[in-house]
PDB file of N, CA and C in Angstrom:
ATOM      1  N   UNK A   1     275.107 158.332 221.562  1.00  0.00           N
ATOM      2  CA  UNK A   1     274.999 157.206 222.475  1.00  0.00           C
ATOM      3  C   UNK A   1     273.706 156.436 222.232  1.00  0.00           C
ATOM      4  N   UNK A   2     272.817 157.260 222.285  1.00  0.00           N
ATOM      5  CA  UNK A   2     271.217 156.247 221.909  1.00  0.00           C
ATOM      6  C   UNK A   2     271.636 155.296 220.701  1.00  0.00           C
ATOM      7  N   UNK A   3     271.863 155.804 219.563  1.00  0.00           N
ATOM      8  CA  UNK A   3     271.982 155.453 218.430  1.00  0.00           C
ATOM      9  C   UNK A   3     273.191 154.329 218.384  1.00  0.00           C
ATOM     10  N   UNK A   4     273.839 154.403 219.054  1.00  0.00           N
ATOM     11  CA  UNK A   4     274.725 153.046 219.662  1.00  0.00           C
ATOM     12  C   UNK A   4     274.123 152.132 220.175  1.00  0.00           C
ATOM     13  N   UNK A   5     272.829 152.507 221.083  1.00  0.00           N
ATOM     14  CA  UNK A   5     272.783 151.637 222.187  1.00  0.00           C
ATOM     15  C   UNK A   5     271.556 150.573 221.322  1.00  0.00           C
ATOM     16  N   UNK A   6     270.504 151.526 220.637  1.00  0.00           N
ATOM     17  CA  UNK A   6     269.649 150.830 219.744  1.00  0.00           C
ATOM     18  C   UNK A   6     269.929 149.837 218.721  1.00  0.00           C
ATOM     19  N   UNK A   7     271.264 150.510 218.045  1.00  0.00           N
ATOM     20  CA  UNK A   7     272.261 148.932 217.877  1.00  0.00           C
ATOM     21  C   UNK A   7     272.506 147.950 218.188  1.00  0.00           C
ATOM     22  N   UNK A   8     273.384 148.207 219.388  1.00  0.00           N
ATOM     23  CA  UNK A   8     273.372 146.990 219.812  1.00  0.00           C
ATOM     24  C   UNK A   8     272.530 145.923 220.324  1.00  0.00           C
ATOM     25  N   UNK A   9     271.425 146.859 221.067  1.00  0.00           N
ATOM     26  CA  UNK A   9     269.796 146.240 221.185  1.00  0.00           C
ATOM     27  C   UNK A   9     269.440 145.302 220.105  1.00  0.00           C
ATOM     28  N   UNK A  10     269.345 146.150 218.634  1.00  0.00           N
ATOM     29  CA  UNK A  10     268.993 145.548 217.757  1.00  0.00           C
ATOM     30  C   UNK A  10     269.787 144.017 217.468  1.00  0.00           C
ATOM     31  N   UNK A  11     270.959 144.509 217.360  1.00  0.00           N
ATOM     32  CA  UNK A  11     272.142 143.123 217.223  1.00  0.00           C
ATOM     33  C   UNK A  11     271.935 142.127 218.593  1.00  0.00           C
ATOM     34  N   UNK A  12     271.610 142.483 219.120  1.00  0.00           N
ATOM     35  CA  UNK A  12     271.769 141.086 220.272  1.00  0.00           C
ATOM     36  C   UNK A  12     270.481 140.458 220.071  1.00  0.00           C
ATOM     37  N   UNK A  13     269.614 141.033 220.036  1.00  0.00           N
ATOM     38  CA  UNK A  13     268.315 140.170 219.524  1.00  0.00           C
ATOM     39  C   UNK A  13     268.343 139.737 218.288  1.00  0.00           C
ATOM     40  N   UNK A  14     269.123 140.199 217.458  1.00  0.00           N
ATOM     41  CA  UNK A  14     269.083 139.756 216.247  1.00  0.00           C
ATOM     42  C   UNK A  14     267.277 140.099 215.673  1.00  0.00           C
ATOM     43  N   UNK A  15     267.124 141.401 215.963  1.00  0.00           N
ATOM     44  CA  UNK A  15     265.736 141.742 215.452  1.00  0.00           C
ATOM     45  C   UNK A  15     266.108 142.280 214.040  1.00  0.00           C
ATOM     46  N   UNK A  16     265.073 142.557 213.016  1.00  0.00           N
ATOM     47  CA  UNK A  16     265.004 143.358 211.884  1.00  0.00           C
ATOM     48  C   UNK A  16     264.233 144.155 211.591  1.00  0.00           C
ATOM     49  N   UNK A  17     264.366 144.672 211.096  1.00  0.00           N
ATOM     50  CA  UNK A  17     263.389 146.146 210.567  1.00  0.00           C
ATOM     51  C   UNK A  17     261.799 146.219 210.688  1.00  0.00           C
ATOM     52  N   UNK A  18     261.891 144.632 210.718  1.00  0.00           N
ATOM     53  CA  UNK A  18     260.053 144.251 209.940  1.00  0.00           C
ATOM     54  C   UNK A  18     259.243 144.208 211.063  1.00  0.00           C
ATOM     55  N   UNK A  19     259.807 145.128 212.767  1.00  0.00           N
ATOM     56  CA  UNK A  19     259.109 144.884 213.336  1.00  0.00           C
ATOM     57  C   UNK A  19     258.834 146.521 213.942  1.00  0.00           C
ATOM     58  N   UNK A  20     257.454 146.820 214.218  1.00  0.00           N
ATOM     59  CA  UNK A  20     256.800 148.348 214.568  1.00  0.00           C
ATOM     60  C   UNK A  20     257.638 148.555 214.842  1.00  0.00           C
ATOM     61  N   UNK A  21     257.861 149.843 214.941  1.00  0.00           N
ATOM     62  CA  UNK A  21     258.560 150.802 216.047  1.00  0.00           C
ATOM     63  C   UNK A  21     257.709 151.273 217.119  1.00  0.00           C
ATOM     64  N   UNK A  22     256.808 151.417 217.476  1.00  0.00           N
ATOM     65  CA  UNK A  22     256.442 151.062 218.900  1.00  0.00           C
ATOM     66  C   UNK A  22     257.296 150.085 219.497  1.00  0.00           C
ATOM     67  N   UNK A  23     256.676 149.207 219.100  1.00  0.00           N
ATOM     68  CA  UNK A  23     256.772 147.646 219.671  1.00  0.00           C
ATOM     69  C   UNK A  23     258.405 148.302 219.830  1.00  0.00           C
ATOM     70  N   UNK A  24     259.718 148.193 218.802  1.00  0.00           N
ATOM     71  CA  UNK A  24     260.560 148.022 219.037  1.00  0.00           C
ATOM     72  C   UNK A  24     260.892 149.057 220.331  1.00  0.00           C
ATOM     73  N   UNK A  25     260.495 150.131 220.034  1.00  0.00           N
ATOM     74  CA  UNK A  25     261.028 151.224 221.353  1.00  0.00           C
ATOM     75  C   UNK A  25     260.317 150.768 222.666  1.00  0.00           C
ATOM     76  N   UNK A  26     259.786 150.160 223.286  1.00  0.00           N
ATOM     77  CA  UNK A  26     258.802 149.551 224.184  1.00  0.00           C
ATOM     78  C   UNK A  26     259.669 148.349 224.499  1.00  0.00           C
ATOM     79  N   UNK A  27     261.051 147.440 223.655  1.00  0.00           N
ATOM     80  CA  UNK A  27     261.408 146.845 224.275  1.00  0.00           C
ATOM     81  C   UNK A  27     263.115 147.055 224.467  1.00  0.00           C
ATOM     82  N   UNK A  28     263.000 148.113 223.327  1.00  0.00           N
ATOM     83  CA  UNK A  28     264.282 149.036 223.666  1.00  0.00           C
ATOM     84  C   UNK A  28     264.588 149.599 224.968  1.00  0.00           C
ATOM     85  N   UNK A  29     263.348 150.527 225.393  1.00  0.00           N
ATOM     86  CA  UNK A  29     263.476 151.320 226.169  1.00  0.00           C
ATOM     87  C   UNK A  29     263.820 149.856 227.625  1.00  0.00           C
ATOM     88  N   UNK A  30     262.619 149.187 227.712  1.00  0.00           N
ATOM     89  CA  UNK A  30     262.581 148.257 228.480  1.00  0.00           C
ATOM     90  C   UNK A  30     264.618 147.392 228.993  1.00  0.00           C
ATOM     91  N   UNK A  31     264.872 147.125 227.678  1.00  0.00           N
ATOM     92  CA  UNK A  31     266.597 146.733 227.800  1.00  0.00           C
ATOM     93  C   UNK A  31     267.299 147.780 228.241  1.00  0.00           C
ATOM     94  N   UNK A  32     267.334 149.319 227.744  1.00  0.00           N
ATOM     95  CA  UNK A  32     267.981 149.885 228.342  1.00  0.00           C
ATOM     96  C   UNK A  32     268.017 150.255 229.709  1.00  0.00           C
ATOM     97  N   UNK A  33     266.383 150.365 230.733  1.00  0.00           N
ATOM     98  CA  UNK A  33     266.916 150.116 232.113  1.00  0.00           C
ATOM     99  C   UNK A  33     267.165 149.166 232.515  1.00  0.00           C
ATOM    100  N   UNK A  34     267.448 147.555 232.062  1.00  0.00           N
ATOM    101  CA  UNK A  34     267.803 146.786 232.613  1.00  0.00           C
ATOM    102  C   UNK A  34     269.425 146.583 232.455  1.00  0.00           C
ATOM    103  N   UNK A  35     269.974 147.248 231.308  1.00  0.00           N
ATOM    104  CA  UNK A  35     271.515 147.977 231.375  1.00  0.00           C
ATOM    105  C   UNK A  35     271.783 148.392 232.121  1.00  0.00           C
ATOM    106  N   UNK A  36     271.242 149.592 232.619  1.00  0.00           N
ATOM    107  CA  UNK A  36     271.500 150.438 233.023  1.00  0.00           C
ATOM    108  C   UNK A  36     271.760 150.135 235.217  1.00  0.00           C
ATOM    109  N   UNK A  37     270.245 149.303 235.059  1.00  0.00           N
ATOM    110  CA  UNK A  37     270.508 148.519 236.786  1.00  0.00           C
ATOM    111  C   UNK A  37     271.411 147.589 236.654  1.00  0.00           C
ATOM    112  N   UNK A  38     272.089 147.115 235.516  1.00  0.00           N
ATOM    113  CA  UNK A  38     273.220 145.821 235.680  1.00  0.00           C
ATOM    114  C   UNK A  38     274.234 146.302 235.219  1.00  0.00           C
ATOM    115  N   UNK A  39     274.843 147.604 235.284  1.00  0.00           N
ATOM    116  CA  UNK A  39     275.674 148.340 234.637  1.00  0.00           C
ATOM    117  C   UNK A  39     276.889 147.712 234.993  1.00  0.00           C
ATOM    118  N   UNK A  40     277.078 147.082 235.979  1.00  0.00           N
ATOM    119  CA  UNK A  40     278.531 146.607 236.774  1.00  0.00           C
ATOM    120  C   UNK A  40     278.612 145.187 235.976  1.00  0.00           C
ATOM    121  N   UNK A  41     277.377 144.340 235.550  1.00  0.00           N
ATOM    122  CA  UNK A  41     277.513 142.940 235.217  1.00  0.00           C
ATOM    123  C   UNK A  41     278.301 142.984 233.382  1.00  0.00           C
ATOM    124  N   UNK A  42     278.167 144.028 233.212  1.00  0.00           N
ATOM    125  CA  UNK A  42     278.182 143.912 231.177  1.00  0.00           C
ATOM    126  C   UNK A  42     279.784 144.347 230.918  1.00  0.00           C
TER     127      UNK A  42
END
């Protein structure tokens, strides 16, 4: 499931590789509770 979800993260931003992984998990993590509180809207 993570590995799905970081996908699609990745694909909707249309981000690429060339950016930290900090940074990326910091706005990963950040999208996934906002999934997660709008779970009914998606």
């Amino acid at each position: 499931m993570y590995k799905k979800s970081m996908h699609l993260f990745v694909e909707h931003y249309e981000m690429e590789e060339v950016m930290q992984e900090e940074t990326l998990m910091r706005a990963f993590q950040r999208w996934r509770k906002l999934v997660r509180e709008n779970k009914n809207s998606y």
